[in-house]
Protein backbone atom coordinates (compact mmCIF):
# COMPACT_ATOMS: atom_id res chain seq x y z
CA UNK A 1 2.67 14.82 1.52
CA UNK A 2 2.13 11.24 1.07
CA UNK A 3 2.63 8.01 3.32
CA UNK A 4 2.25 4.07 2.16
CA UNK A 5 2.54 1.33 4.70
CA UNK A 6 2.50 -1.75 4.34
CA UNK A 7 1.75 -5.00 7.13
CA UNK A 8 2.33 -8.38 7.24
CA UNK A 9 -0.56 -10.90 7.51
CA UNK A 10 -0.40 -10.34 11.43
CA UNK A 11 -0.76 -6.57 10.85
CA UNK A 12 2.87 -5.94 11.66
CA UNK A 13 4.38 -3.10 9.85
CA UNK A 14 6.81 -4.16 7.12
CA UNK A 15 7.79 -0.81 5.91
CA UNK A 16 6.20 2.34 6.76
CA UNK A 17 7.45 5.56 4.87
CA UNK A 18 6.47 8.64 3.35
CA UNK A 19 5.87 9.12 -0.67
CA UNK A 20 7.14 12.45 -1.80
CA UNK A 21 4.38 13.33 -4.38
CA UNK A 22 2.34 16.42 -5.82
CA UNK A 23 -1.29 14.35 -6.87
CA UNK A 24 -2.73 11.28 -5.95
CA UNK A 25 -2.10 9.85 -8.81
CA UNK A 26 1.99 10.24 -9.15
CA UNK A 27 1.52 8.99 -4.87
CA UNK A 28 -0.12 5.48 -6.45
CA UNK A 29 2.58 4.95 -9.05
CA UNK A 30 5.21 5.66 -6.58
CA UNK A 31 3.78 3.44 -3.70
CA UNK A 32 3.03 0.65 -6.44
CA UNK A 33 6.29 0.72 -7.60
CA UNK A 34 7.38 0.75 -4.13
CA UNK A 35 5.59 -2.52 -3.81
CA UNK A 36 7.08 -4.06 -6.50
CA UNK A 37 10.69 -3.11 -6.04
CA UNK A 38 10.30 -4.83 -2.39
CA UNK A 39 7.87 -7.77 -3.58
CA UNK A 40 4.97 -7.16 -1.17
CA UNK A 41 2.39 -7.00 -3.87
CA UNK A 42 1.21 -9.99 -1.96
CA UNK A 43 1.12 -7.73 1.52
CA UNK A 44 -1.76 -5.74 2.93
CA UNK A 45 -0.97 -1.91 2.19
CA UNK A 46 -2.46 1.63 2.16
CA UNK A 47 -1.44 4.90 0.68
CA UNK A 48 -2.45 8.11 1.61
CA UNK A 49 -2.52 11.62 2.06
CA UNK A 50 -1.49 13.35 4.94
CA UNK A 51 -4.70 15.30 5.67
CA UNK A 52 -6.04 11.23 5.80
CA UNK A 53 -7.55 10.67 2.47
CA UNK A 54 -6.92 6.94 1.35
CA UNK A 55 -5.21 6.86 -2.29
CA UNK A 56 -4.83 2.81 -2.53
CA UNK A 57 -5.15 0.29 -0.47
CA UNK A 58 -5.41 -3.68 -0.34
CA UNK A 59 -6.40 -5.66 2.51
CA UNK A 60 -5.55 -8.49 3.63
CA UNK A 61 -8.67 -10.13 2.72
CA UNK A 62 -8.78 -9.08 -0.61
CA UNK A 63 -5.33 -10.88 -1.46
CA UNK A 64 -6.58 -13.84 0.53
CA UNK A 65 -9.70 -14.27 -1.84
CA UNK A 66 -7.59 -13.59 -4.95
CA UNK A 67 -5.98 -16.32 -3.89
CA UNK A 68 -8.11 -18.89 -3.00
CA UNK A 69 -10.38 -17.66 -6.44
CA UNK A 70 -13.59 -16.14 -4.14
């Protein structure tokens, strides 16, 4: 079992649900497109496993830099 969240820049939770997958990899695509359905590519997020094991993730300094072009 799988789980994305995702926070706003004050670390508020904007959605928080699990991600029925079998691999990591079908978890990413399904968390990513998750992401873009919702438009919170923008948003700090991590996906994971249930035993812990980070899949993805983006922090909110990393879309901060992006954006600024550090």
């Amino acid at each position: 079992m799988y789980h994305m969240t995702v926070f706003d820049q004050t670390g508020s939770k904007l959605y928080d649900e699990p991600i029925e997958a079998v691999t990591d990899a079908e978890a990413k695509k399904k968390g990513l497109d998750v992401l873009e359905e919702k438009e919170y590519q923008a948003y700090p997020f991590r996906i994971f496993h249930s035993s812990g094991r980070l899949v993805e993730f983006q922090s909110h300094k990393a879309k901060k830099a992006a954006k600024t072009g550090a």
